[in-house]
PDB file of N, CA and C in Angstrom:
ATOM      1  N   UNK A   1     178.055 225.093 154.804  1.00  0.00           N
ATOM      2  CA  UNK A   1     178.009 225.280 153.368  1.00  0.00           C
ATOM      3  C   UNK A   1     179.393 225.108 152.743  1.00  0.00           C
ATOM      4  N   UNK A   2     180.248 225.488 153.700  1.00  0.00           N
ATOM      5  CA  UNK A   2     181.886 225.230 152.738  1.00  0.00           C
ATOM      6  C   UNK A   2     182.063 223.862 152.819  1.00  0.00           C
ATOM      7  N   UNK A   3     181.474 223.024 153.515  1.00  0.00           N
ATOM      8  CA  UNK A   3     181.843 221.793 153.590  1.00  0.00           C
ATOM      9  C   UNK A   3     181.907 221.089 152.397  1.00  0.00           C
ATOM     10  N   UNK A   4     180.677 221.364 151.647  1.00  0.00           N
ATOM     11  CA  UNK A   4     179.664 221.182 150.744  1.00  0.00           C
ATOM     12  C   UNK A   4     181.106 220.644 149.360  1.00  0.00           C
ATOM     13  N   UNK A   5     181.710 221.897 148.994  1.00  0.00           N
ATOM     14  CA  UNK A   5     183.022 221.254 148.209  1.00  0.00           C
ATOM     15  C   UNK A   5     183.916 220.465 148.049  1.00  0.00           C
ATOM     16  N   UNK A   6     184.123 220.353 149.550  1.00  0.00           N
ATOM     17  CA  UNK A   6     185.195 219.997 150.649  1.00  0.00           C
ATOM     18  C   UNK A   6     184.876 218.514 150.486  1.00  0.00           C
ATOM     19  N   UNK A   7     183.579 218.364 150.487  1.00  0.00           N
ATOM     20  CA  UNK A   7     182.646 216.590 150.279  1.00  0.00           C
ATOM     21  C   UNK A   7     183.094 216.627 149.028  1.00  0.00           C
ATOM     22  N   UNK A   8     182.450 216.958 148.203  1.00  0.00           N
ATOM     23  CA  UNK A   8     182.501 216.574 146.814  1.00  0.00           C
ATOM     24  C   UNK A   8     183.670 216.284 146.319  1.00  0.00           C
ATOM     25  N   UNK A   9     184.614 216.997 146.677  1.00  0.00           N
ATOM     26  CA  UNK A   9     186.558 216.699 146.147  1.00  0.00           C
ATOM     27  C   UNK A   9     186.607 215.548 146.379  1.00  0.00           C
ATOM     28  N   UNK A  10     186.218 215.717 147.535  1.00  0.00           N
ATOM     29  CA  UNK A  10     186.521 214.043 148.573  1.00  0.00           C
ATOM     30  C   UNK A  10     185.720 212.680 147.675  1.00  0.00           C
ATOM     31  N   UNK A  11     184.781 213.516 147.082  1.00  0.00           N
ATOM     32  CA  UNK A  11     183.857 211.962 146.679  1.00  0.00           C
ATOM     33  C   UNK A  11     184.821 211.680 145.157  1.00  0.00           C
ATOM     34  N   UNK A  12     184.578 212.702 144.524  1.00  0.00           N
ATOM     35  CA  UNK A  12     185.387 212.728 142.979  1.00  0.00           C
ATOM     36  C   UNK A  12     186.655 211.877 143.262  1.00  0.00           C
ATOM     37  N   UNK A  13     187.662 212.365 144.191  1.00  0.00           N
ATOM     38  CA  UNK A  13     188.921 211.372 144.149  1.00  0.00           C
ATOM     39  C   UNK A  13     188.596 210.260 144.768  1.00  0.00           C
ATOM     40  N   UNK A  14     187.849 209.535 145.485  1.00  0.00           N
ATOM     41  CA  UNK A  14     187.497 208.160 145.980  1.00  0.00           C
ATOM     42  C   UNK A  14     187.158 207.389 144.351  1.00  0.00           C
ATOM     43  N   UNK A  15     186.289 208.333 143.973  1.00  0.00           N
ATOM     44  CA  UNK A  15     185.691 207.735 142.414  1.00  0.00           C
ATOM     45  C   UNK A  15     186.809 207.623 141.633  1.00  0.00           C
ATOM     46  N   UNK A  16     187.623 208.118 141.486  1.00  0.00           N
ATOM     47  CA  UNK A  16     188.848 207.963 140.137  1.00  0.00           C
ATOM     48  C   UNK A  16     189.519 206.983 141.390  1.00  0.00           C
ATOM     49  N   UNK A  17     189.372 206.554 142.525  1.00  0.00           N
ATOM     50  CA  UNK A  17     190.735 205.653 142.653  1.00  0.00           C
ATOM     51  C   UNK A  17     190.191 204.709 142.478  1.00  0.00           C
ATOM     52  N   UNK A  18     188.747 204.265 142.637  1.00  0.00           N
ATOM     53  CA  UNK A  18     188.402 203.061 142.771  1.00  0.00           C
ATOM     54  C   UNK A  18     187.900 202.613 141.213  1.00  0.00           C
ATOM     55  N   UNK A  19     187.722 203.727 140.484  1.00  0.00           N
ATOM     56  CA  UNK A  19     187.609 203.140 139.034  1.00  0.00           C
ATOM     57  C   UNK A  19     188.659 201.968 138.517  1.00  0.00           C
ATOM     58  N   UNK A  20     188.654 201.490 137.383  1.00  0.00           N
ATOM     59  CA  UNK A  20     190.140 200.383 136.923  1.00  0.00           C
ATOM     60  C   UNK A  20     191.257 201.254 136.917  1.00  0.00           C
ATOM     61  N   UNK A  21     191.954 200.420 136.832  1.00  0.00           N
ATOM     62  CA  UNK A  21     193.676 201.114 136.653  1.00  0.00           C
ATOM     63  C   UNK A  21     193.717 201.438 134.778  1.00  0.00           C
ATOM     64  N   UNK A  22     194.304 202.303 134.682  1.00  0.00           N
ATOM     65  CA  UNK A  22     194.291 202.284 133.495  1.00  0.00           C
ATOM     66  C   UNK A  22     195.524 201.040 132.567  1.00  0.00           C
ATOM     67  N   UNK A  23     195.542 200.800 131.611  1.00  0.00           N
ATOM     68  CA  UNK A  23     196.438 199.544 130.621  1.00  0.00           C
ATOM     69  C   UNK A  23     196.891 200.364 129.838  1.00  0.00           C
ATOM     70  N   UNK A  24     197.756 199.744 129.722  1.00  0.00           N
ATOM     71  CA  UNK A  24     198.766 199.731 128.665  1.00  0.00           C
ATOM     72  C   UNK A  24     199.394 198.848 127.601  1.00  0.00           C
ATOM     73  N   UNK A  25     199.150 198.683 126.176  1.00  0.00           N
ATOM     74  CA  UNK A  25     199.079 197.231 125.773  1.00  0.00           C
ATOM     75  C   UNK A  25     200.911 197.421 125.712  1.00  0.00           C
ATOM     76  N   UNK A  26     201.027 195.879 125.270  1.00  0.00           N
ATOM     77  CA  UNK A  26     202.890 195.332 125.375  1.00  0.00           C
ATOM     78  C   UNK A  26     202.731 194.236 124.383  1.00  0.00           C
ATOM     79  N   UNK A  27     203.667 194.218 123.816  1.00  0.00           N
ATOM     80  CA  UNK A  27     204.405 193.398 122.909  1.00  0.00           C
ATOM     81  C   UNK A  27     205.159 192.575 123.420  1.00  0.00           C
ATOM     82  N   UNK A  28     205.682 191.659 123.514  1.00  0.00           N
ATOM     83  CA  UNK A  28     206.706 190.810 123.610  1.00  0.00           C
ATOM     84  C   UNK A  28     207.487 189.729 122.599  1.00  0.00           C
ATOM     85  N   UNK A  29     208.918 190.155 122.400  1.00  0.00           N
ATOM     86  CA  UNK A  29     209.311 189.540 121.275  1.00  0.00           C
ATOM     87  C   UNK A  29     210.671 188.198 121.657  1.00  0.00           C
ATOM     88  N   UNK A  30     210.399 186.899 121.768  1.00  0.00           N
ATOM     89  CA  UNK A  30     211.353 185.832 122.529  1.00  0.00           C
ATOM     90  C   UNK A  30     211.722 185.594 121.522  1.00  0.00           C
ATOM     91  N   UNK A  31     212.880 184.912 120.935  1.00  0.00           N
ATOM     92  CA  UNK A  31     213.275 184.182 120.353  1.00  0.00           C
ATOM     93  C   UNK A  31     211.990 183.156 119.179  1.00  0.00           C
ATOM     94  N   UNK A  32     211.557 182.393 119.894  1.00  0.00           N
ATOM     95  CA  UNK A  32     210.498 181.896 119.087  1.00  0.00           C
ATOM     96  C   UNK A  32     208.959 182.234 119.048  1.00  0.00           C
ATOM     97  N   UNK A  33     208.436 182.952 120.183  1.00  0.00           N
ATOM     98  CA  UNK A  33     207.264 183.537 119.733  1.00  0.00           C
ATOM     99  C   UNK A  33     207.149 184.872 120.677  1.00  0.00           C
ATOM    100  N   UNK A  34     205.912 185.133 120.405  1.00  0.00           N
ATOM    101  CA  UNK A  34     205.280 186.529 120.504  1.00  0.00           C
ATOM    102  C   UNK A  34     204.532 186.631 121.531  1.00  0.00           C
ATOM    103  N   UNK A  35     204.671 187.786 122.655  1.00  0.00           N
ATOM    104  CA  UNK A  35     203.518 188.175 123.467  1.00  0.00           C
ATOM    105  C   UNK A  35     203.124 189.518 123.542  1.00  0.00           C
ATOM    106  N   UNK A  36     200.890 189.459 123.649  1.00  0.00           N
ATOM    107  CA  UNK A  36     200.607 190.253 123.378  1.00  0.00           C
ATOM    108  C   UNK A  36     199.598 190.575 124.778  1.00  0.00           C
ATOM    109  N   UNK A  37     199.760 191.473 125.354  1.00  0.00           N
ATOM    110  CA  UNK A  37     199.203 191.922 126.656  1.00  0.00           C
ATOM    111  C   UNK A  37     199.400 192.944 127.024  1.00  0.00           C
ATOM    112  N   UNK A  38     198.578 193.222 128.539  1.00  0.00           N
ATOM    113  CA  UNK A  38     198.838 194.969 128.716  1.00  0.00           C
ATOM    114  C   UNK A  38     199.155 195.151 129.811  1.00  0.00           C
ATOM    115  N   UNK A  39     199.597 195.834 130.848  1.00  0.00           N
ATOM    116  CA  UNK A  39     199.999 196.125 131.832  1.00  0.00           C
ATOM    117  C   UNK A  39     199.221 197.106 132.596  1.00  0.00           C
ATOM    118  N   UNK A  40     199.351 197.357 134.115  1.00  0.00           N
ATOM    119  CA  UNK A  40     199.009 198.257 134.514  1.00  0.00           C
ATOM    120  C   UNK A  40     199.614 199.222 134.314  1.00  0.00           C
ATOM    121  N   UNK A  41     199.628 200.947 134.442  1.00  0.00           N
ATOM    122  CA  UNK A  41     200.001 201.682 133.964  1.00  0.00           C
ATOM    123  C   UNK A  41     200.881 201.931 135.010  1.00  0.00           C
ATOM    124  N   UNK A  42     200.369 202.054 136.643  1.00  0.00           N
ATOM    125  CA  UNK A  42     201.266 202.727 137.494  1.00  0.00           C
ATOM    126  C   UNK A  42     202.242 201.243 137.984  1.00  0.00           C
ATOM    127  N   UNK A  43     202.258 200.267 137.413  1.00  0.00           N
ATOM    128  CA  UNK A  43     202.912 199.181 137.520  1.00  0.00           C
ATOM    129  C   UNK A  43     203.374 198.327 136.107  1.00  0.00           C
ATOM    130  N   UNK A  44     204.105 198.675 135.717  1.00  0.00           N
ATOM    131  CA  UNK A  44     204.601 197.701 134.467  1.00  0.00           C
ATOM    132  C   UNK A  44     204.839 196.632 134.682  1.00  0.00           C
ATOM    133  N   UNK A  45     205.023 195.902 136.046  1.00  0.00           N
ATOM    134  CA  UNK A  45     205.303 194.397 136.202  1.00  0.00           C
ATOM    135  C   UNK A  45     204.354 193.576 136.150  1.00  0.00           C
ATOM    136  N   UNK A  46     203.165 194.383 136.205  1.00  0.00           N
ATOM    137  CA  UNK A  46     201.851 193.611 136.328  1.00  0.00           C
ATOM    138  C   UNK A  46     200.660 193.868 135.318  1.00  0.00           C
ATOM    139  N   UNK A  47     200.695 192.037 134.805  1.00  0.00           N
ATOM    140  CA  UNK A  47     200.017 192.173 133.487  1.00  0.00           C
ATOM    141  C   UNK A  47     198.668 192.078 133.785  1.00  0.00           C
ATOM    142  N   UNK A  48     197.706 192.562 133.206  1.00  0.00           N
ATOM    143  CA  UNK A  48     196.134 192.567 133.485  1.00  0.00           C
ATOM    144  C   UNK A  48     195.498 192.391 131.778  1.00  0.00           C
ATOM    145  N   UNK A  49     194.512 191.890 131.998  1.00  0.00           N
ATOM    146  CA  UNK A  49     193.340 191.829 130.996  1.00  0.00           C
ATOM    147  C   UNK A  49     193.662 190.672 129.670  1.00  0.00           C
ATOM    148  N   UNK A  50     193.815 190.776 128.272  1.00  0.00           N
ATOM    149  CA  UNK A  50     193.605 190.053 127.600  1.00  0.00           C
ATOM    150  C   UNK A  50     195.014 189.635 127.307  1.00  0.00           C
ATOM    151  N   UNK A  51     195.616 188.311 126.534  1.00  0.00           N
ATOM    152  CA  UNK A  51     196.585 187.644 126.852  1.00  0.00           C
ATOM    153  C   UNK A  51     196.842 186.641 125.456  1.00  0.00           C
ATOM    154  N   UNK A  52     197.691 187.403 124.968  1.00  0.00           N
ATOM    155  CA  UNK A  52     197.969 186.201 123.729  1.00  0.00           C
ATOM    156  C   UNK A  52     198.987 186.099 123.369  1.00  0.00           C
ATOM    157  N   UNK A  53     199.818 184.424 123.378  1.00  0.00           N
ATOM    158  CA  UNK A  53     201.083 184.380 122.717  1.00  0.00           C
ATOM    159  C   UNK A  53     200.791 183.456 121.564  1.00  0.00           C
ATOM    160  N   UNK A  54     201.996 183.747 120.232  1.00  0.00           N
ATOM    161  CA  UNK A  54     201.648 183.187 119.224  1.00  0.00           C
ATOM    162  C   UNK A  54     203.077 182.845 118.303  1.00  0.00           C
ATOM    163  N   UNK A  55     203.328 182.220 117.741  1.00  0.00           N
ATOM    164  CA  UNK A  55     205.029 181.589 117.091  1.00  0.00           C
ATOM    165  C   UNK A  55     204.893 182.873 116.273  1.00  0.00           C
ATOM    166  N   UNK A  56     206.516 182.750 115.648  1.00  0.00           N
ATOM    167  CA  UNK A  56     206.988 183.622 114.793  1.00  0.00           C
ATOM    168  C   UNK A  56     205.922 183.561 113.438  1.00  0.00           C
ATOM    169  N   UNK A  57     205.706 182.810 113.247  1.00  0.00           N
ATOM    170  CA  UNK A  57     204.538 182.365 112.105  1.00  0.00           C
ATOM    171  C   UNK A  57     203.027 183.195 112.543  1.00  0.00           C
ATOM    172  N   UNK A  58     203.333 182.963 113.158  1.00  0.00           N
ATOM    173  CA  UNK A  58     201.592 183.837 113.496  1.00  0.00           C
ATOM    174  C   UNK A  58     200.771 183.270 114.379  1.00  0.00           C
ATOM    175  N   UNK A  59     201.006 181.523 114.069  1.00  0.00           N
ATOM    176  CA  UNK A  59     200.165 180.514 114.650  1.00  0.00           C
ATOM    177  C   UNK A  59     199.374 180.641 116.216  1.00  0.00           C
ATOM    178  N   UNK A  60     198.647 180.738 116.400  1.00  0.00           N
ATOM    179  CA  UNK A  60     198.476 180.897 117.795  1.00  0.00           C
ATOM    180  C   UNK A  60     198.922 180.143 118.968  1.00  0.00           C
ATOM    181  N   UNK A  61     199.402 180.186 119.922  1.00  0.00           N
ATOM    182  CA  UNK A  61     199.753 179.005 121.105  1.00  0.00           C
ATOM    183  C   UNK A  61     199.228 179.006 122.218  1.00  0.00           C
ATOM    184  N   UNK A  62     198.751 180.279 122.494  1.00  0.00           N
ATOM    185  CA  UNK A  62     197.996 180.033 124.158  1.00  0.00           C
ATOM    186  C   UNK A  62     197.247 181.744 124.089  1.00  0.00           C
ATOM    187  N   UNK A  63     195.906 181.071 124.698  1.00  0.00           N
ATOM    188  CA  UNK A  63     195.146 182.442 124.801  1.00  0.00           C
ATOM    189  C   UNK A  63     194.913 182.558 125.911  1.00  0.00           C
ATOM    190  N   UNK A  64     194.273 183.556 126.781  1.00  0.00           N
ATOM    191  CA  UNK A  64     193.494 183.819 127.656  1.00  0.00           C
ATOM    192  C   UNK A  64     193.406 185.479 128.607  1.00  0.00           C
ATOM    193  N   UNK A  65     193.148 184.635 129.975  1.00  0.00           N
ATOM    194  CA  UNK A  65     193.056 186.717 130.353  1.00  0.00           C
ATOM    195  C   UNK A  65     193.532 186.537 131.642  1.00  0.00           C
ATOM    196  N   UNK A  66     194.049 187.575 132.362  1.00  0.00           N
ATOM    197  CA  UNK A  66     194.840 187.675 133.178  1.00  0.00           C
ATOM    198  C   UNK A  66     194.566 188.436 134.219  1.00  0.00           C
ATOM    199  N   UNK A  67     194.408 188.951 135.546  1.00  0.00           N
ATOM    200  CA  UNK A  67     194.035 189.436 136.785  1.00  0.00           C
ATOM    201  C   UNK A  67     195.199 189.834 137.758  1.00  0.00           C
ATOM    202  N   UNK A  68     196.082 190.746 137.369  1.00  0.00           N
ATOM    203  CA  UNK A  68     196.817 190.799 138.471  1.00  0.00           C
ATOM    204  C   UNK A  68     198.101 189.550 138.267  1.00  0.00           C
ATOM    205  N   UNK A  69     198.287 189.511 137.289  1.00  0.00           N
ATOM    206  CA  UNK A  69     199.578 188.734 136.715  1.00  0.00           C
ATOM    207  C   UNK A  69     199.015 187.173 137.387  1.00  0.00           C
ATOM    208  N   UNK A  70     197.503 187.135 137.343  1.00  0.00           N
ATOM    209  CA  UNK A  70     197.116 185.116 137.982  1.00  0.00           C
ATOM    210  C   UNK A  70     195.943 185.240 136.673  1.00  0.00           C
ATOM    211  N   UNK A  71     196.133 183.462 136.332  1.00  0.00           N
ATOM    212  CA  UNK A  71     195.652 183.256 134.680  1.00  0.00           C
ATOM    213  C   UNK A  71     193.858 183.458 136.041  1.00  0.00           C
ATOM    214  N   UNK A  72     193.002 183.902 134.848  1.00  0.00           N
ATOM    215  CA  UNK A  72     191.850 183.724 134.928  1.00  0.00           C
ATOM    216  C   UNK A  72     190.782 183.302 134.008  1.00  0.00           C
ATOM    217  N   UNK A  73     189.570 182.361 134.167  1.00  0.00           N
ATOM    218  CA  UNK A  73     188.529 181.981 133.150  1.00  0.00           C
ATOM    219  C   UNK A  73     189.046 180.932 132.358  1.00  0.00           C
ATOM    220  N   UNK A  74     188.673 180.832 131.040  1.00  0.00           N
ATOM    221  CA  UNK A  74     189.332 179.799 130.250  1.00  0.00           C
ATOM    222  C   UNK A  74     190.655 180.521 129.435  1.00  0.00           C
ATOM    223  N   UNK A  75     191.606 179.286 129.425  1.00  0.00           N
ATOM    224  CA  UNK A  75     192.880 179.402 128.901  1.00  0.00           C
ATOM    225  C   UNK A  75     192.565 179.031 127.171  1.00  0.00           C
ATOM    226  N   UNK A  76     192.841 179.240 125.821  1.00  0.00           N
ATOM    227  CA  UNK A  76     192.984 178.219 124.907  1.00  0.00           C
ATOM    228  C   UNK A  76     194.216 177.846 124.584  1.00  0.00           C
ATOM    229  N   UNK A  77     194.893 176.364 124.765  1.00  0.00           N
ATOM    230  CA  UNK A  77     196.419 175.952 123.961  1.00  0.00           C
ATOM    231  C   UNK A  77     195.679 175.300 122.706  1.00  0.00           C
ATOM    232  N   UNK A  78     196.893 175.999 122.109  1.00  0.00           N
ATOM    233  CA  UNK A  78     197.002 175.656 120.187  1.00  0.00           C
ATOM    234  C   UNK A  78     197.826 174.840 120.155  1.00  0.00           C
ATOM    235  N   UNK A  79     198.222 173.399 119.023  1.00  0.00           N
ATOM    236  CA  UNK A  79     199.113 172.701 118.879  1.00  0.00           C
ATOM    237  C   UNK A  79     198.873 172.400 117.233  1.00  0.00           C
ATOM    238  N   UNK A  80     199.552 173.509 116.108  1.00  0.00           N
ATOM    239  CA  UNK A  80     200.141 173.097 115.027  1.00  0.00           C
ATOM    240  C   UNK A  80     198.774 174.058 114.568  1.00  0.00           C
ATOM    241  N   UNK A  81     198.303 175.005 115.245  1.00  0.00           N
ATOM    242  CA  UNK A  81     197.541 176.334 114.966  1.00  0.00           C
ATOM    243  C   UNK A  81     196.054 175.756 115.559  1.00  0.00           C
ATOM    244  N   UNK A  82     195.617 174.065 115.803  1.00  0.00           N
ATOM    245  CA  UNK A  82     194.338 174.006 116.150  1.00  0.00           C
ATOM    246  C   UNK A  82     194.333 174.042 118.037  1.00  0.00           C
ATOM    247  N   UNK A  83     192.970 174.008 117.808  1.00  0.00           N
ATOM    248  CA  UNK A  83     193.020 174.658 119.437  1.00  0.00           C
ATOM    249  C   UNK A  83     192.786 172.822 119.700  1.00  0.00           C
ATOM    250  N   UNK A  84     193.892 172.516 121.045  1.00  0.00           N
ATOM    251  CA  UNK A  84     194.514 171.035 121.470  1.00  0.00           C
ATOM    252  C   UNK A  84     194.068 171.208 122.829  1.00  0.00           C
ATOM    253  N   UNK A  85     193.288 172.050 123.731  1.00  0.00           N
ATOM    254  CA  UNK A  85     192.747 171.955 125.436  1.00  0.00           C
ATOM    255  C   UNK A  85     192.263 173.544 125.687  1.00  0.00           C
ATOM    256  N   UNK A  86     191.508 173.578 126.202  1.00  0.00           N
ATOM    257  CA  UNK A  86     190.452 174.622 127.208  1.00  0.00           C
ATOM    258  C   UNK A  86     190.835 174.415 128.601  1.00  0.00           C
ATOM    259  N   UNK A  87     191.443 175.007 129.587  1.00  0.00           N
ATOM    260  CA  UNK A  87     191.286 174.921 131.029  1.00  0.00           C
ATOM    261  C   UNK A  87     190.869 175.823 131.185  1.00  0.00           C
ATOM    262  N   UNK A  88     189.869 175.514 132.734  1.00  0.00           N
ATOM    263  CA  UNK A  88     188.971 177.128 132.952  1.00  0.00           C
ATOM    264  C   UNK A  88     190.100 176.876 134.890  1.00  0.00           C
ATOM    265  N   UNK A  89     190.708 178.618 135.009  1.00  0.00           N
ATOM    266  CA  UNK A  89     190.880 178.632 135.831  1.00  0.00           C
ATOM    267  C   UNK A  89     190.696 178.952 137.163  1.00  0.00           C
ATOM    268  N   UNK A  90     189.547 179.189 136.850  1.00  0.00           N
ATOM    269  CA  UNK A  90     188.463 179.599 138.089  1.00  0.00           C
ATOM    270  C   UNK A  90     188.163 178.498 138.402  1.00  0.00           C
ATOM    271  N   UNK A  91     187.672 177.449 137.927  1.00  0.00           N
ATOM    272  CA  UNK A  91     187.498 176.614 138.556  1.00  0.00           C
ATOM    273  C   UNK A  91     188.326 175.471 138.443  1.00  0.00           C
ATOM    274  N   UNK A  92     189.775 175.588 138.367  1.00  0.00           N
ATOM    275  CA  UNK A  92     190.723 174.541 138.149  1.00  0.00           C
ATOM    276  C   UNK A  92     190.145 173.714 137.479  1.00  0.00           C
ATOM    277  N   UNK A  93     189.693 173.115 136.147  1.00  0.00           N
ATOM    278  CA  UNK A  93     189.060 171.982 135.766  1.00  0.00           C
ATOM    279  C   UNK A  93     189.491 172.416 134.417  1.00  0.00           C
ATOM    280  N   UNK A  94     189.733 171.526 133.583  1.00  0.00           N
ATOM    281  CA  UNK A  94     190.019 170.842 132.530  1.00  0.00           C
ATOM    282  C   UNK A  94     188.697 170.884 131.590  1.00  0.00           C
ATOM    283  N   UNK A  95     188.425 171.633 130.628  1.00  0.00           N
ATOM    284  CA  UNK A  95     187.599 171.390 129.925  1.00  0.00           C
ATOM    285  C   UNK A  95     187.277 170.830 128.571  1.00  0.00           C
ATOM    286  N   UNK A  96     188.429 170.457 127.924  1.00  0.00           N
ATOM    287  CA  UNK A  96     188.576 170.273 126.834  1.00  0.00           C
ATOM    288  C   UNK A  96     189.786 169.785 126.503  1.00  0.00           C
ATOM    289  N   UNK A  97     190.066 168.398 125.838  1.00  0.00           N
ATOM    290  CA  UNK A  97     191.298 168.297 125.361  1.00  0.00           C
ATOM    291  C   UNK A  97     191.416 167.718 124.500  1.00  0.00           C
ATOM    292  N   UNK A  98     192.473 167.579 123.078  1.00  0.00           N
ATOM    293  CA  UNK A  98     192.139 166.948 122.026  1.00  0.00           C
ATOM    294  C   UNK A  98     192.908 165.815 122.359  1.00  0.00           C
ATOM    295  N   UNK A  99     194.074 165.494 123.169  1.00  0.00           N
ATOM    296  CA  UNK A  99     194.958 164.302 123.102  1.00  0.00           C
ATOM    297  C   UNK A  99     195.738 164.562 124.744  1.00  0.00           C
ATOM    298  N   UNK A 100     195.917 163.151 125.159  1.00  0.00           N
ATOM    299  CA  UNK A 100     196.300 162.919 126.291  1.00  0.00           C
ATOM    300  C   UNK A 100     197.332 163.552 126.353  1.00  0.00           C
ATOM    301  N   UNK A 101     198.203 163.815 125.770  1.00  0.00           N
ATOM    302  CA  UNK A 101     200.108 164.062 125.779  1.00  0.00           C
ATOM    303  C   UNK A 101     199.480 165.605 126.442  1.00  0.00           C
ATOM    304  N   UNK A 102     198.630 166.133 125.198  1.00  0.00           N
ATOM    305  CA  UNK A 102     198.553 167.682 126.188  1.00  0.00           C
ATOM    306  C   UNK A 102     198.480 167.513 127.370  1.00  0.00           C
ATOM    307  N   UNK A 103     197.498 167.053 128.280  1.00  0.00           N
ATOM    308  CA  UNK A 103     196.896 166.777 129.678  1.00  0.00           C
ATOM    309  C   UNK A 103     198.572 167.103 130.704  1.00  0.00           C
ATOM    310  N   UNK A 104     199.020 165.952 130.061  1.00  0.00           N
ATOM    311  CA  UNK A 104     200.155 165.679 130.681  1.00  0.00           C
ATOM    312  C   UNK A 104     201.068 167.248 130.704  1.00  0.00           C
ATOM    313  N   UNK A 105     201.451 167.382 129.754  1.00  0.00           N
ATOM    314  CA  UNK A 105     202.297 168.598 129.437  1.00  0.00           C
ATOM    315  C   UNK A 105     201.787 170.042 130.215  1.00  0.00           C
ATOM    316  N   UNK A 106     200.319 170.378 129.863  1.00  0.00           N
ATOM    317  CA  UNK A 106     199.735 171.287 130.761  1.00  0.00           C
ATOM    318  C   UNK A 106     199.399 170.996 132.067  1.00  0.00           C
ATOM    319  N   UNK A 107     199.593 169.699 132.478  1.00  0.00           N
ATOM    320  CA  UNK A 107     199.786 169.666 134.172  1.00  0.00           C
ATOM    321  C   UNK A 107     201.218 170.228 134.905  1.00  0.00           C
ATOM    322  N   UNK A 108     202.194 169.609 133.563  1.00  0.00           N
ATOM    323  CA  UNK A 108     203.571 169.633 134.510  1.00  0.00           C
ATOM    324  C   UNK A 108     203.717 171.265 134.586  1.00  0.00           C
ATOM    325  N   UNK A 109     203.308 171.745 132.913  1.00  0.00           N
ATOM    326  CA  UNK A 109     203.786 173.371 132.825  1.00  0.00           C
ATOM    327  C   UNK A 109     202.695 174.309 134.556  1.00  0.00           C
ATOM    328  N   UNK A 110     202.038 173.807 134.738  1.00  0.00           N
ATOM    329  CA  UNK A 110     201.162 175.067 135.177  1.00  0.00           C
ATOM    330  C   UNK A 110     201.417 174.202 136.953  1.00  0.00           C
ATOM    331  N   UNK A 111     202.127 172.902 137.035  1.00  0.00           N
ATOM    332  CA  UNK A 111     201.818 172.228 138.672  1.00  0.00           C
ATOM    333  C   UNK A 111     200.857 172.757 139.483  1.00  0.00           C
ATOM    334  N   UNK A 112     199.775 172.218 138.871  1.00  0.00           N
ATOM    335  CA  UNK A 112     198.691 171.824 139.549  1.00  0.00           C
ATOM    336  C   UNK A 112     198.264 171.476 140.628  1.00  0.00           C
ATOM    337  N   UNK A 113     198.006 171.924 141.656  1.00  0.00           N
ATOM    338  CA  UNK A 113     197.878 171.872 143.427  1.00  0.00           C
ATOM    339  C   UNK A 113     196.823 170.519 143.648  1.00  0.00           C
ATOM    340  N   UNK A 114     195.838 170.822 142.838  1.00  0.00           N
ATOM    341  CA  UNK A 114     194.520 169.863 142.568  1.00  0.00           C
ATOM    342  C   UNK A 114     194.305 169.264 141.374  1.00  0.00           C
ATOM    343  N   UNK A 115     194.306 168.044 141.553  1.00  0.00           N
ATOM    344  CA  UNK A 115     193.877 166.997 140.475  1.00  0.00           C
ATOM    345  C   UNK A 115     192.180 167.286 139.632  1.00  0.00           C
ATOM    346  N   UNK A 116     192.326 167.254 138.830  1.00  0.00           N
ATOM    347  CA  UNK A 116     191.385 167.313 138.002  1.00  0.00           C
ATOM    348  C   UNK A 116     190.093 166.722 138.193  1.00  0.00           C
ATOM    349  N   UNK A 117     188.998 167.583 138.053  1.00  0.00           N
ATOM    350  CA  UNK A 117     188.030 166.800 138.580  1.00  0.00           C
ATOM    351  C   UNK A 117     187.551 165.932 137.864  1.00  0.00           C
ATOM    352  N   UNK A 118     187.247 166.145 136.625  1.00  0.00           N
ATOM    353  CA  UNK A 118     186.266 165.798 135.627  1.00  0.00           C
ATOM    354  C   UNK A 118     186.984 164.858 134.225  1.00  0.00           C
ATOM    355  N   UNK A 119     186.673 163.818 134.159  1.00  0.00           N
ATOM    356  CA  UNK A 119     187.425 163.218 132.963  1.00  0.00           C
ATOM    357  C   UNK A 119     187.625 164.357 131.785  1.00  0.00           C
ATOM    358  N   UNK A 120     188.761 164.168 131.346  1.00  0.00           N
ATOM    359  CA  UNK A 120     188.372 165.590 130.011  1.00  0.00           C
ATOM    360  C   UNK A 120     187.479 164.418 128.477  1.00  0.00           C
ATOM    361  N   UNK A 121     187.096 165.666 128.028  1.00  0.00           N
ATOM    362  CA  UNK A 121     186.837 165.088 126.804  1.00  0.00           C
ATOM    363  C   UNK A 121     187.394 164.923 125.470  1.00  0.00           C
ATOM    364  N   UNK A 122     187.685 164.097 125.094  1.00  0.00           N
ATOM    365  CA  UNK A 122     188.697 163.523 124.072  1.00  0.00           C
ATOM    366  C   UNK A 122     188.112 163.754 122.745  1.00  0.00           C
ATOM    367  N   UNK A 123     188.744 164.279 121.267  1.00  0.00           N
ATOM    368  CA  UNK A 123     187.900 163.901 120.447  1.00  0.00           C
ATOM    369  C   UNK A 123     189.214 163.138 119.099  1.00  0.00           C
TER     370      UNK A 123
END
């Protein structure tokens, strides 16, 4: 019968460790733009969950979400506030792009292990 507590402590702290980590949102202020993300709490070096940088203007430049400081799902890049490419990074592939120059530019920025599968689509 004393065990009986002795379990339950045991189960309660398994449950709070394996729940999420808790966040912490962050600001970031560079020279020319803005970042907006959150951190883990018992780790400040490591960014988790939603992910947005944007110019001094406001404009948006790159969206997406984050896992342990590695990009995850779809990315959005902005060029002159419209959205200019979609990469999804789960599945390394290219989903969207408005103009070749991006292609290029978001290959060199992110060096790409694997070539793209899928022609992107141009509009």
């Amino acid at each position: 019968m004393r065990e009986l507590p002795l379990t339950f402590l045991a189960l309660c702290a398994i449950q709070f460790a394996v729940l999420g980590q808790e966040l912490k949102p962050k600001k970031g202020k560079i020279l020319v733009y803005n970042e907006e993300y959150s951190v883990l709490a018992d780790n400040k070096k490591v960014r988790h969950g939603d992910y947005k940088k944007y110019r001094i203007d406001g404009s948006q430049i790159l969206t997406g979400k984050l896992d342990n400081n590695n990009r995850v799902g779809e990315w959005r890049y902005y060029e002159n506030g419209e959205l200019s490419q979609i990469f999804n990074y789960d599945e390394m592939k290219l989903i969207f792009q408005k103009s070749r120059q991006m292609h290029i530019l978001l290959k060199r920025a992110i060096k790409l292990k694997y070539p793209i599968s899928t022609q992107p689509q141009t509009i």
